[in-house]
Protein backbone atom coordinates (compact mmCIF):
# COMPACT_ATOMS: atom_id res chain seq x y z
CA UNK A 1 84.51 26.56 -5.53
CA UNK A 2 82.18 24.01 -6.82
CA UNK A 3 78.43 23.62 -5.66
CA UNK A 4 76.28 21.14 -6.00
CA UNK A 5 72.52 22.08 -6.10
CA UNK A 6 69.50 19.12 -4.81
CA UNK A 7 66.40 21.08 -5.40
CA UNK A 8 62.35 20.23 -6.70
CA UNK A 9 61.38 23.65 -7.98
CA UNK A 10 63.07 26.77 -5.81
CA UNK A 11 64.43 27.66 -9.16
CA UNK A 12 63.92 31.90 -8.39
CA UNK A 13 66.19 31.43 -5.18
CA UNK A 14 68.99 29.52 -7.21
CA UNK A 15 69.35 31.20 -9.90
CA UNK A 16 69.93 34.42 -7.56
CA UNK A 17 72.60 32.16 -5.87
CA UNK A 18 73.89 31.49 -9.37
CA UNK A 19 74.85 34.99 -10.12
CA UNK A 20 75.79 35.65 -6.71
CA UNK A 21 77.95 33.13 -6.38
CA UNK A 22 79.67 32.20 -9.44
CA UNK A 23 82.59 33.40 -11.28
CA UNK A 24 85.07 32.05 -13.64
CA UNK A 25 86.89 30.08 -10.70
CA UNK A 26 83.17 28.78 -9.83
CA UNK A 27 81.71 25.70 -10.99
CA UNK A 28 77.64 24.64 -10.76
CA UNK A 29 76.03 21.50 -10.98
CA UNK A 30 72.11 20.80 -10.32
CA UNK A 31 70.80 17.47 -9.35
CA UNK A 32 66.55 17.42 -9.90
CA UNK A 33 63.73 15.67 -9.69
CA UNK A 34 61.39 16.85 -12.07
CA UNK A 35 61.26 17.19 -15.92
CA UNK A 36 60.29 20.44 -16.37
CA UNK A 37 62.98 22.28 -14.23
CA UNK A 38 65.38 19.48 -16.11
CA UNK A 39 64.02 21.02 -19.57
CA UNK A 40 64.32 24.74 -17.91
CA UNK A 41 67.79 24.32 -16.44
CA UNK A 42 69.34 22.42 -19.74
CA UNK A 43 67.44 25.04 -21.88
CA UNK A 44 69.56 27.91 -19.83
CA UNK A 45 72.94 25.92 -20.67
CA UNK A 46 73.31 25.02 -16.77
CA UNK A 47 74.74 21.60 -16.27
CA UNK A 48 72.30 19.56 -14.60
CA UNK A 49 71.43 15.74 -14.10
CA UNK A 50 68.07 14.45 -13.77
CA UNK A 51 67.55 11.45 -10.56
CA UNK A 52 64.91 10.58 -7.98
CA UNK A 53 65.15 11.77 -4.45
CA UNK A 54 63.52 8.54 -3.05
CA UNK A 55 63.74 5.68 -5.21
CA UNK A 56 67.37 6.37 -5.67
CA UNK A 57 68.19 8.51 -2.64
CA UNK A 58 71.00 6.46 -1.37
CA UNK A 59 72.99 5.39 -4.88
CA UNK A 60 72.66 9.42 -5.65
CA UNK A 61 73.85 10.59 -2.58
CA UNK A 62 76.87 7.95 -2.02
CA UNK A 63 77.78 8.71 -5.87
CA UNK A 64 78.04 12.06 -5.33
CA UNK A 65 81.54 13.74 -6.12
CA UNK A 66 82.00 16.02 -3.15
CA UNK A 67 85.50 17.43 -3.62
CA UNK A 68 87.25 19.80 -0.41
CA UNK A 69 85.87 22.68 -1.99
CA UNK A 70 82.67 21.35 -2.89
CA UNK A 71 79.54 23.22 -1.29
CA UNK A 72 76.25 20.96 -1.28
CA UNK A 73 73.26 23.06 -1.30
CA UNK A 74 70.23 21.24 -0.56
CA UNK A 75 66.26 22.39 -1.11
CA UNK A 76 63.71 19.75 -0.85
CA UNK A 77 60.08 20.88 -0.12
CA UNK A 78 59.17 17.71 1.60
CA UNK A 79 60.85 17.17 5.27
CA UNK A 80 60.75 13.35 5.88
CA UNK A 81 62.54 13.16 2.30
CA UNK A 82 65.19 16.21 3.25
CA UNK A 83 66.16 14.76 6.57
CA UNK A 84 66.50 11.36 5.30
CA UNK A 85 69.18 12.73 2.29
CA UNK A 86 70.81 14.73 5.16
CA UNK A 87 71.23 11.99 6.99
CA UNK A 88 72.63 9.47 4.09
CA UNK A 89 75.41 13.13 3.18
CA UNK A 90 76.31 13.22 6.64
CA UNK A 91 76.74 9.12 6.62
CA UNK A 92 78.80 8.96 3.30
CA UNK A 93 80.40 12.50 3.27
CA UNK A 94 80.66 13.43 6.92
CA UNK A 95 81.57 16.93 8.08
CA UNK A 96 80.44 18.20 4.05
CA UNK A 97 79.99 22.07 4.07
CA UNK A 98 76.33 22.13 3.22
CA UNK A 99 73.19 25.07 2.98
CA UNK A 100 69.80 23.93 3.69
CA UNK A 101 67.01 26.20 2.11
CA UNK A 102 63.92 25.49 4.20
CA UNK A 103 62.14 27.95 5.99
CA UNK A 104 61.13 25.81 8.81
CA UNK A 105 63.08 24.64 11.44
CA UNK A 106 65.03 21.47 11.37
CA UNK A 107 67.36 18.98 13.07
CA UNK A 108 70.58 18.74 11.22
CA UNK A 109 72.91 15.93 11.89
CA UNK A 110 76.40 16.44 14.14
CA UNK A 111 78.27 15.19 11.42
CA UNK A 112 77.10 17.38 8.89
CA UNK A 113 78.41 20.94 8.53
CA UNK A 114 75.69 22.87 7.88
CA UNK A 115 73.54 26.11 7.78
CA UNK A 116 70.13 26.81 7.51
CA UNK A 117 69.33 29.43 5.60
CA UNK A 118 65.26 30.31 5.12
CA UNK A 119 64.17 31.26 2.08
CA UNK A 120 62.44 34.20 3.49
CA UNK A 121 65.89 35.67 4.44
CA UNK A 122 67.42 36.12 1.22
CA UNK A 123 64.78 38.73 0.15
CA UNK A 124 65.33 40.27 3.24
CA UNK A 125 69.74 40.37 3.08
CA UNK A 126 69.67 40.29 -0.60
CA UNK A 127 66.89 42.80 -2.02
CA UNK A 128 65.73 44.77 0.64
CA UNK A 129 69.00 46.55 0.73
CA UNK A 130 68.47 47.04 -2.94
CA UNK A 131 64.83 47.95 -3.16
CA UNK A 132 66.36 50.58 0.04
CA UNK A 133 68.83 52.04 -2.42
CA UNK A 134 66.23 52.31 -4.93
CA UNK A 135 64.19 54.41 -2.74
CA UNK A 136 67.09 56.66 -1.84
CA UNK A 137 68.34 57.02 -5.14
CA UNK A 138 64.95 58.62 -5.81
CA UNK A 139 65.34 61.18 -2.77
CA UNK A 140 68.91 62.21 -3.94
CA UNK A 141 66.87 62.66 -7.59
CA UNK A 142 64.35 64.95 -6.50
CA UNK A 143 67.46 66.54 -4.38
CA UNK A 144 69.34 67.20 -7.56
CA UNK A 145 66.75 68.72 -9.07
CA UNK A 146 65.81 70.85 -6.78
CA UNK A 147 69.46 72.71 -7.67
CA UNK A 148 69.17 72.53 -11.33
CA UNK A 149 68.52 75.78 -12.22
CA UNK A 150 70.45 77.59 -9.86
CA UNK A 151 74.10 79.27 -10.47
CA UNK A 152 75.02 79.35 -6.71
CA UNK A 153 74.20 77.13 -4.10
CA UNK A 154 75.06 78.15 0.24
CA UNK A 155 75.83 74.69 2.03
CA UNK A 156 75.10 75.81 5.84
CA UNK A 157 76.65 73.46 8.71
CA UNK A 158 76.70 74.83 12.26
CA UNK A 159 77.84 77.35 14.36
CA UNK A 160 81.05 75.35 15.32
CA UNK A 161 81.41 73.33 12.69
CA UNK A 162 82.15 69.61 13.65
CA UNK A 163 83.63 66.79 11.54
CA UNK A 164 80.49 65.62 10.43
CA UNK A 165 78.94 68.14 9.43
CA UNK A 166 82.03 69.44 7.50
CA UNK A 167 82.71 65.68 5.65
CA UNK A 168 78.62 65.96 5.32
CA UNK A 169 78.65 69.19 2.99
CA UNK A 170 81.59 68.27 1.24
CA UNK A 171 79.79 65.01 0.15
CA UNK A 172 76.77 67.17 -0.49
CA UNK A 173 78.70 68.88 -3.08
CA UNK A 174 80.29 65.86 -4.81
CA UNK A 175 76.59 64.39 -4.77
CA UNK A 176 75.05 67.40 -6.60
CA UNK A 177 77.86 67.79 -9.06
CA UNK A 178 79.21 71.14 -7.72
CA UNK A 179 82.91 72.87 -7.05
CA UNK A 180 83.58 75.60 -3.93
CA UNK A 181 83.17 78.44 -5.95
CA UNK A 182 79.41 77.13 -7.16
CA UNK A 183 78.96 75.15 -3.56
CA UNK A 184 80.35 77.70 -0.90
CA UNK A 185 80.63 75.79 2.68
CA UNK A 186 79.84 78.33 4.92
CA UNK A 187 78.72 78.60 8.85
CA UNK A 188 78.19 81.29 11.10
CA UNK A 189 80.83 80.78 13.83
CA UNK A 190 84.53 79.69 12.73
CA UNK A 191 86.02 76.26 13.07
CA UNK A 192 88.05 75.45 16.45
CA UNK A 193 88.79 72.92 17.58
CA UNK A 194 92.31 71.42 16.93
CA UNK A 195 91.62 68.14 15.16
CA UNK A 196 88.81 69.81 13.30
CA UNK A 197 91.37 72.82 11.94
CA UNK A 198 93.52 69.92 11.10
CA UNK A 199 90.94 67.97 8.92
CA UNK A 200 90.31 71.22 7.02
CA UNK A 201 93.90 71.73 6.27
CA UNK A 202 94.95 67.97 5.91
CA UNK A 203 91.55 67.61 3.29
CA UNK A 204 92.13 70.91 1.68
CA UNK A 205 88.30 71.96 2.54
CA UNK A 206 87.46 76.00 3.34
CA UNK A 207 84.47 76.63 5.57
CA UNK A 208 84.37 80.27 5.59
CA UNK A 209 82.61 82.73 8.46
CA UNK A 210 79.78 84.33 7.48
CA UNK A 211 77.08 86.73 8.51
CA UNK A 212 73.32 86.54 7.92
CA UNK A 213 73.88 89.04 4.85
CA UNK A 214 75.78 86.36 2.93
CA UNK A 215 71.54 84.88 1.71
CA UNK A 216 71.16 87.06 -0.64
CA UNK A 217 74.27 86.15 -2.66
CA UNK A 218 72.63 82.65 -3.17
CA UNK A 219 69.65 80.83 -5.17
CA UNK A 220 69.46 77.48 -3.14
CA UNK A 221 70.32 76.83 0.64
CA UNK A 222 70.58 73.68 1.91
CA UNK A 223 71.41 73.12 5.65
CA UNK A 224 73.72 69.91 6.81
CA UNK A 225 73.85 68.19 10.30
CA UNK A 226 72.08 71.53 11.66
CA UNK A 227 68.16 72.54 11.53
CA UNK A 228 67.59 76.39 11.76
CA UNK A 229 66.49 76.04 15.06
CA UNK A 230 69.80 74.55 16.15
CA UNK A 231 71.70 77.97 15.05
CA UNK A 232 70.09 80.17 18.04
CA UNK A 233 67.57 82.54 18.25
CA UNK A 234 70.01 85.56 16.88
CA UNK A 235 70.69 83.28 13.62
CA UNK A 236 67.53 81.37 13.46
CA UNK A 237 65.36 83.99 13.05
CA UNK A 238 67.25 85.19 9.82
CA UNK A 239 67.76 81.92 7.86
CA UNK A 240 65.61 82.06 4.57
CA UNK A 241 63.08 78.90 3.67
CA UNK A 242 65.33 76.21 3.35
CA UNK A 243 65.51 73.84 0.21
CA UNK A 244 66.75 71.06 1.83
CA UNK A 245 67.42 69.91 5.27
CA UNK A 246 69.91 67.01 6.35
CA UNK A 247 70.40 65.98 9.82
CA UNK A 248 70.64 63.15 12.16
CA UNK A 249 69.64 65.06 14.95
CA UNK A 250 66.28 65.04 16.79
CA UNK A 251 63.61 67.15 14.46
CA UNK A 252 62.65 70.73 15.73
CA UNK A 253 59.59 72.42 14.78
CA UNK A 254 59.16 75.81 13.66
CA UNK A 255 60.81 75.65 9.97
CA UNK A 256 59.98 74.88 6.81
CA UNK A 257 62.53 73.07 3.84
CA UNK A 258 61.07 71.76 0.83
CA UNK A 259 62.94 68.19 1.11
CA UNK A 260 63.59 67.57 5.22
CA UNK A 261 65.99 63.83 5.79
CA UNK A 262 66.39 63.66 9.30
CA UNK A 263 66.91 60.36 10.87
CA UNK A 264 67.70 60.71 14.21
CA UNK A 265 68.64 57.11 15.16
CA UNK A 266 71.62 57.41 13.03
CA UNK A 267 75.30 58.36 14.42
CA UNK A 268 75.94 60.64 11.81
CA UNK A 269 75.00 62.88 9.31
CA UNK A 270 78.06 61.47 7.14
CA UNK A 271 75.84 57.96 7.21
CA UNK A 272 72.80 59.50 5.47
CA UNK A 273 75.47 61.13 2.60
CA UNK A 274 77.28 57.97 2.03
CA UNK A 275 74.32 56.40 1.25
CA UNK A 276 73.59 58.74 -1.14
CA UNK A 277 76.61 58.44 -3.04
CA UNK A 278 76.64 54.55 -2.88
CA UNK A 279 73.18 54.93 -4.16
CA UNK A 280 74.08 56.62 -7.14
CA UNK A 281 77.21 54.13 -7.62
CA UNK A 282 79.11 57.11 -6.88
CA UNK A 283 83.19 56.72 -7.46
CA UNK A 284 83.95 58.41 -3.64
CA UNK A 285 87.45 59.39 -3.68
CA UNK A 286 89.88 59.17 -0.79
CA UNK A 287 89.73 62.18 -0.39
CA UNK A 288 86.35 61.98 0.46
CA UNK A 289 86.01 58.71 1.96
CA UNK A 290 88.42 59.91 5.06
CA UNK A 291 86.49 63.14 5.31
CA UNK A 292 83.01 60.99 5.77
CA UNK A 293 85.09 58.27 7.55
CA UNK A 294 86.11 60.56 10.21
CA UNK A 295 82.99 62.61 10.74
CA UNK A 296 81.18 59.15 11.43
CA UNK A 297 84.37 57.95 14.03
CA UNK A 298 84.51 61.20 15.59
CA UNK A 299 80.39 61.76 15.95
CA UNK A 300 79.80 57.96 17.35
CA UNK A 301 82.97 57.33 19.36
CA UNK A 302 84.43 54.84 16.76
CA UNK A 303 81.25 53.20 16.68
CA UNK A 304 80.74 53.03 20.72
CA UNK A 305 78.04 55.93 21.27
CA UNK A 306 74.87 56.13 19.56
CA UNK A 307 75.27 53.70 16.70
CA UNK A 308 72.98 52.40 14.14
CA UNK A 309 73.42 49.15 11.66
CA UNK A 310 73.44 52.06 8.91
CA UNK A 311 76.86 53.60 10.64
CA UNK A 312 78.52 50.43 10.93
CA UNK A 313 77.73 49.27 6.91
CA UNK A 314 78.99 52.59 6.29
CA UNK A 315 82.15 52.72 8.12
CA UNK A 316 82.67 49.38 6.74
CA UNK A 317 82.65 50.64 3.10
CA UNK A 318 84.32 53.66 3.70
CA UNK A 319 87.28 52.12 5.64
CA UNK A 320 88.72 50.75 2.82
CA UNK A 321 89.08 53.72 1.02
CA UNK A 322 89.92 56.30 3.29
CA UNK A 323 93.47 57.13 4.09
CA UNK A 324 94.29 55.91 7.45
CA UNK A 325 97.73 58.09 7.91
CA UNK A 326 95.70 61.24 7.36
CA UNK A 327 93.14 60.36 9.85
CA UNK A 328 95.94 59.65 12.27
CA UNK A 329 97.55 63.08 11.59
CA UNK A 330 93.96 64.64 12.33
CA UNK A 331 92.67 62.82 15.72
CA UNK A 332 96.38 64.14 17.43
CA UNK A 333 96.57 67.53 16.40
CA UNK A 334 98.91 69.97 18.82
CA UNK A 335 97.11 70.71 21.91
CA UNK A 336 97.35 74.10 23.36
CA UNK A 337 98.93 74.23 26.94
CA UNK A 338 96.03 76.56 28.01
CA UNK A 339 93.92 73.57 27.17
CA UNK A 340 96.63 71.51 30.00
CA UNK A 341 95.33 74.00 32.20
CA UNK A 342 91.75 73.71 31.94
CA UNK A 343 91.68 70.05 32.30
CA UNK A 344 93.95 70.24 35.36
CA UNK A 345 91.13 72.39 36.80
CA UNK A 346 88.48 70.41 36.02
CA UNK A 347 90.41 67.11 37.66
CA UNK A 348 90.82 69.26 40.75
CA UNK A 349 86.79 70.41 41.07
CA UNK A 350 85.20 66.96 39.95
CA UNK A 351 82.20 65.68 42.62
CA UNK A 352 80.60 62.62 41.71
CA UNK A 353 76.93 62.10 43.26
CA UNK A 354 75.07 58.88 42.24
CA UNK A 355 77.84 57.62 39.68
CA UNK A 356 77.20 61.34 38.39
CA UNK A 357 80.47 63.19 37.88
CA UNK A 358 80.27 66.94 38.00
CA UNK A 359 82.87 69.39 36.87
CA UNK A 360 83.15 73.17 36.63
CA UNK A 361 86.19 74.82 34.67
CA UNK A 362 85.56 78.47 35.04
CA UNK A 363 86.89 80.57 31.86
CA UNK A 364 88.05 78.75 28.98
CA UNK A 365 89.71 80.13 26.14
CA UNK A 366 87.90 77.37 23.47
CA UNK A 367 84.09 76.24 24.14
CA UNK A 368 85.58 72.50 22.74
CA UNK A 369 87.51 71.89 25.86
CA UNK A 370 84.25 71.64 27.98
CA UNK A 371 82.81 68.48 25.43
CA UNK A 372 86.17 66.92 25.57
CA UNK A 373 86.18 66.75 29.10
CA UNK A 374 82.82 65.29 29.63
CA UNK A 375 84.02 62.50 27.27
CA UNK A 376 87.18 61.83 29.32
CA UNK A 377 85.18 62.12 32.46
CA UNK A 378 83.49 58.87 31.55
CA UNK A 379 86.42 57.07 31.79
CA UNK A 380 86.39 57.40 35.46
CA UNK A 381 85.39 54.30 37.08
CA UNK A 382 81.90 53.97 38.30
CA UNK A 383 80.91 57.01 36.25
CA UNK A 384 77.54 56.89 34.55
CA UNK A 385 76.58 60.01 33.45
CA UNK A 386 79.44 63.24 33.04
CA UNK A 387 78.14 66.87 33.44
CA UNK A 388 80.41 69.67 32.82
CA UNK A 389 80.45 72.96 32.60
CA UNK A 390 82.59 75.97 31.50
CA UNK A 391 81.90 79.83 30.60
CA UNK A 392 82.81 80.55 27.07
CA UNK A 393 82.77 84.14 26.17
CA UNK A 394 79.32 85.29 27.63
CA UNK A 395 77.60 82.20 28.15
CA UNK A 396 77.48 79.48 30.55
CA UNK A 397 78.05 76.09 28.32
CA UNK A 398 77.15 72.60 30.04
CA UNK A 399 78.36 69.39 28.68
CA UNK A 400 76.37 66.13 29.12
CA UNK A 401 77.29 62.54 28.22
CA UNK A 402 77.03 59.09 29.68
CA UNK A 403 77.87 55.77 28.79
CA UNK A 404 75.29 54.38 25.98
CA UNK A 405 73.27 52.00 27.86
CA UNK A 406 71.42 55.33 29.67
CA UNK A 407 69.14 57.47 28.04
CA UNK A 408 67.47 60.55 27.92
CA UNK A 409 70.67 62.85 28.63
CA UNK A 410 68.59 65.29 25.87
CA UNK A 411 65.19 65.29 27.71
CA UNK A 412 67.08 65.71 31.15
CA UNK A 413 68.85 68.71 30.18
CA UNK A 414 66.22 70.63 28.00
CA UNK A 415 64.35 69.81 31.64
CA UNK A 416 66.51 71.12 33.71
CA UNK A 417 68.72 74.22 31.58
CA UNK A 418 66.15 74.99 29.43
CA UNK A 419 63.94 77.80 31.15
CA UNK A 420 67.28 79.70 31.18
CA UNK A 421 68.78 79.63 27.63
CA UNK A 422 68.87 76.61 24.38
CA UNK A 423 69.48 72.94 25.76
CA UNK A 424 68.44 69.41 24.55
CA UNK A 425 70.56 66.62 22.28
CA UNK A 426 70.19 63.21 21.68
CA UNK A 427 70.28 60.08 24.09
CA UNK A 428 73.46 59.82 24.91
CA UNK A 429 74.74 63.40 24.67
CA UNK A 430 73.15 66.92 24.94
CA UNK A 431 74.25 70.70 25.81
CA UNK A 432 73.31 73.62 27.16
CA UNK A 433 74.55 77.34 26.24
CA UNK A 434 72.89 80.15 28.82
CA UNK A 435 73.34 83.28 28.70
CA UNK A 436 75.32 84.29 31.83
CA UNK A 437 72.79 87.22 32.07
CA UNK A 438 69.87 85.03 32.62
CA UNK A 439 71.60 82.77 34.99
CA UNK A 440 72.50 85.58 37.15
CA UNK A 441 69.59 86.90 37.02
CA UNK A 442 67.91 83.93 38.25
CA UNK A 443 69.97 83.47 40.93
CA UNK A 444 71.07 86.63 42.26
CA UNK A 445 74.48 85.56 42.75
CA UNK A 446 77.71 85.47 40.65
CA UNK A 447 79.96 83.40 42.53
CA UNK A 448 81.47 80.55 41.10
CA UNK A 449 80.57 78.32 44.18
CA UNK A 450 77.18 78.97 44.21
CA UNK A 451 77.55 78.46 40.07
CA UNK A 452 78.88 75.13 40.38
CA UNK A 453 76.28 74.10 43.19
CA UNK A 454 73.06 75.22 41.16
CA UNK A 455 74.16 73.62 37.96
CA UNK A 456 74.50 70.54 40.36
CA UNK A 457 71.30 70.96 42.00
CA UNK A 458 69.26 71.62 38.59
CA UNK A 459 70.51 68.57 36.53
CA UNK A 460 69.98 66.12 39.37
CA UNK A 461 66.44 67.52 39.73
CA UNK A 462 66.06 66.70 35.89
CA UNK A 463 67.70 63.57 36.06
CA UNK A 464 64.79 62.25 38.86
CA UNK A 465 62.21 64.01 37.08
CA UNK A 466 63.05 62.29 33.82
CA UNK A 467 63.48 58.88 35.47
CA UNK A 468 60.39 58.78 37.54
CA UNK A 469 58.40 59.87 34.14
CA UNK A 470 60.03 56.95 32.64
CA UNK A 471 59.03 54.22 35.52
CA UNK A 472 55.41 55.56 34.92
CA UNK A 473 55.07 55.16 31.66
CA UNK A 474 56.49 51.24 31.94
């Protein structure tokens, strides 16, 4: 590529353009009007050419050697003078690839092919990311340190341990320098989900069940897309102060950590760690690039549900690296024919009210099959907003999700289930786990009729709640 540089004195913006842009293939020539920038620009070993922009605008421009691969990048602080050499390019070299610096608006010929770029913007592409990094590379810093001086370090994820979170604490440990024996992965609940078992054997990662007991084995706890609050009152209650907290989930009060990162616009936890690592100039293996690759896919939908710029730059750099046949092996792991039967039951006892589709499964044998059914349940034409529920074990689980362009599916249910037992989650997807005790007890009544017509009758009470709080407020 050669380019070919008309500018007065924007000498800071092209000399970033310089080492952006060139290489050994690259070739830059700089046509000015001044003698000092001459001087500056010779001084630096940068081939330039000294030649008036009015006097001999039209000889300069018609001489100009403008090959098919030549780039003409034009910044002239006067606007009479830069349309009139636009106008004499697009007369002698029509259709020439050409970047205008100006931060002002502009008419550009039709027979020039051009872009306007403004001045302003190339701080804001170029070195904001940067001076962002800079900032972050501090955090992960003071994180670092804060793990120095201790021989054993508890990495804490959730109860069910998602692909996020488990690609999240495995990054946490490449960041900080640590193995599994001085990083243990650890939650309080075991993994189940198919695809999830499968990333854990397919990744060679161990996430290992323990009990509250397991604290005072370790010096430094820090707690990955999960706040103590998120773990329950039976496990909440026990965690020790925290040293660090990670989490793209909504913040909850009542705990202390002595560095908290929560950004709850993100997708997923997995976005914060990568841009840790790339902060650092990390070397993220494939290994590790699928693990954080997936947990973003698998928390955001591929990118449809609850995205921020930050997931899609991420995903973008991590693609690259990740194994793709691995991550294919993991999203179609076997599927258990008890599963088959729990979906078949929910197809049967689906209601939709108000582009609302409702669905009770009874008994399940795995708490995941009620989430995965709410996703598939927006599928259904017309559907909105998915609410299922299931009864795991000895609690009464409800599923929320709808289609992105909704809100509030986290205020709704904390609204509606939360009285009874824990409930919120973010915009576009939230939960509920009550303990069948206190729903009984509510109700007086343990039939699964009156079950499935309650759960009905409190979310949609939620749902206008919410909504009419919402037209208030605009």
């Amino acid at each position: 590529m050669r380019y070919v540089i008309l500018c007065q004195d924007e000498l800071p913006y092209f000399l970033l353009l310089l080492k952006t842009l060139s290489s050994k293939r690259d070739t830059i020539h700089f046509i000015v009007d001044q003698k000092d920038l001459f001087d500056r620009l010779c001084n630096m070993g940068i081939s330039t050419k000294m030649a008036s922009f009015t006097e001999e605008r039209e000889n300069l421009i018609k001489g100009l050697h403008l090959k098919p691969d030549s780039c003409l990048i034009v910044s002239i602080k006067n606007q009479g003078i830069l349309s009139n050499i636009l106008k004499m390019v697009a007369r002698y070299h029509p259709y020439q690839p050409t970047l205008i610096i100006e931060e002002n608006d502009l008419v550009i010929p039709e027979q020039l092919s051009a872009k306007l770029v403004r001045p302003s913007s190339i701080f804001t592409d170029i070195c904001l990311p940067k001076i962002e990094q800079a900032f972050t590379k501090r955090r992960v810093q003071s994180i670092k340190e804060l793990f120095e001086d201790k021989d054993k370090i508890l990495l804490l994820i959730q109860t069910d341990p998602d692909p996020d979170a488990i690609a999240s604490a495995l990054a946490f440990r490449h960041l900080i320098g640590r193995n599994r024996t001085t990083a243990h992965i650890v939650s309080f609940g075991g993994v189940t989900r198919p695809e999830n078992l499968a990333m854990l054997r397919l990744l060679d990662i161990q996430v290992d069940k323990v009990g509250p007991e397991i604290f005072a084995k370790y010096e430094g706890l820090c707690m990955l897309d999960v706040q103590p609050p998120h773990l329950g009152d039976n496990f909440s209650q026990v965690v020790p102060p925290v040293d660090v907290v990670i989490d793209h989930h909504p913040e909850k009060p009542g705990y202390q950590a002595r560095i908290k990162d929560i950004r709850a616009t993100y997708g997923a936890t997995s976005t914060i760690l990568t841009e840790y690592l790339r902060a650092v100039d990390f070397n993220i293996s494939e290994r590790l690039a699928t693990a954080l690759l997936y947990g973003i896919k698998s928390d955001t939908l591929l990118l449809g549900r609850g995205v921020d710029p930050a997931d899609i730059e991420a995903f973008s750099y991590l693609y690259p690296l990740a194994n793709t046949n691995i991550l294919r092996r993991i999203e179609r792991p076997e599927v258990h024919p008890e599963d088959i039967d729990s979906f078949s039951t929910a197809l049967k006892k689906r209601r939709i009210v108000n582009n609302i589709l409702f669905s009770h499964l009874g008994r399940v044998r795995r708490e995941d099959v009620i989430p995965h059914f709410a996703d598939f349940s927006l599928q259904v034409e017309g559907v909105e907003w998915a609410v299922v529920s299931g009864i795991f074990r000895r609690n009464l689980v409800i599923s929320v999700r709808n289609v992105g362009y909704v809100r509030s599916a986290g205020t709704i249910v904390k609204r509606a289930f939360g009285d009874l037992g824990s409930a919120g989650g973010h915009s576009h997807m939230a939960k509920a786990v009550i303990p069948l005790k206190n729903f009984y007890a509510h109700f007086c009544d343990r039939r699964e009729s009156i079950m499935r017509e309650r759960i009905l009758e409190m979310f949609l009470a939620g749902f206008e709640e919410t909504i009419k709080e919402q037209e208030g407020k605009q």
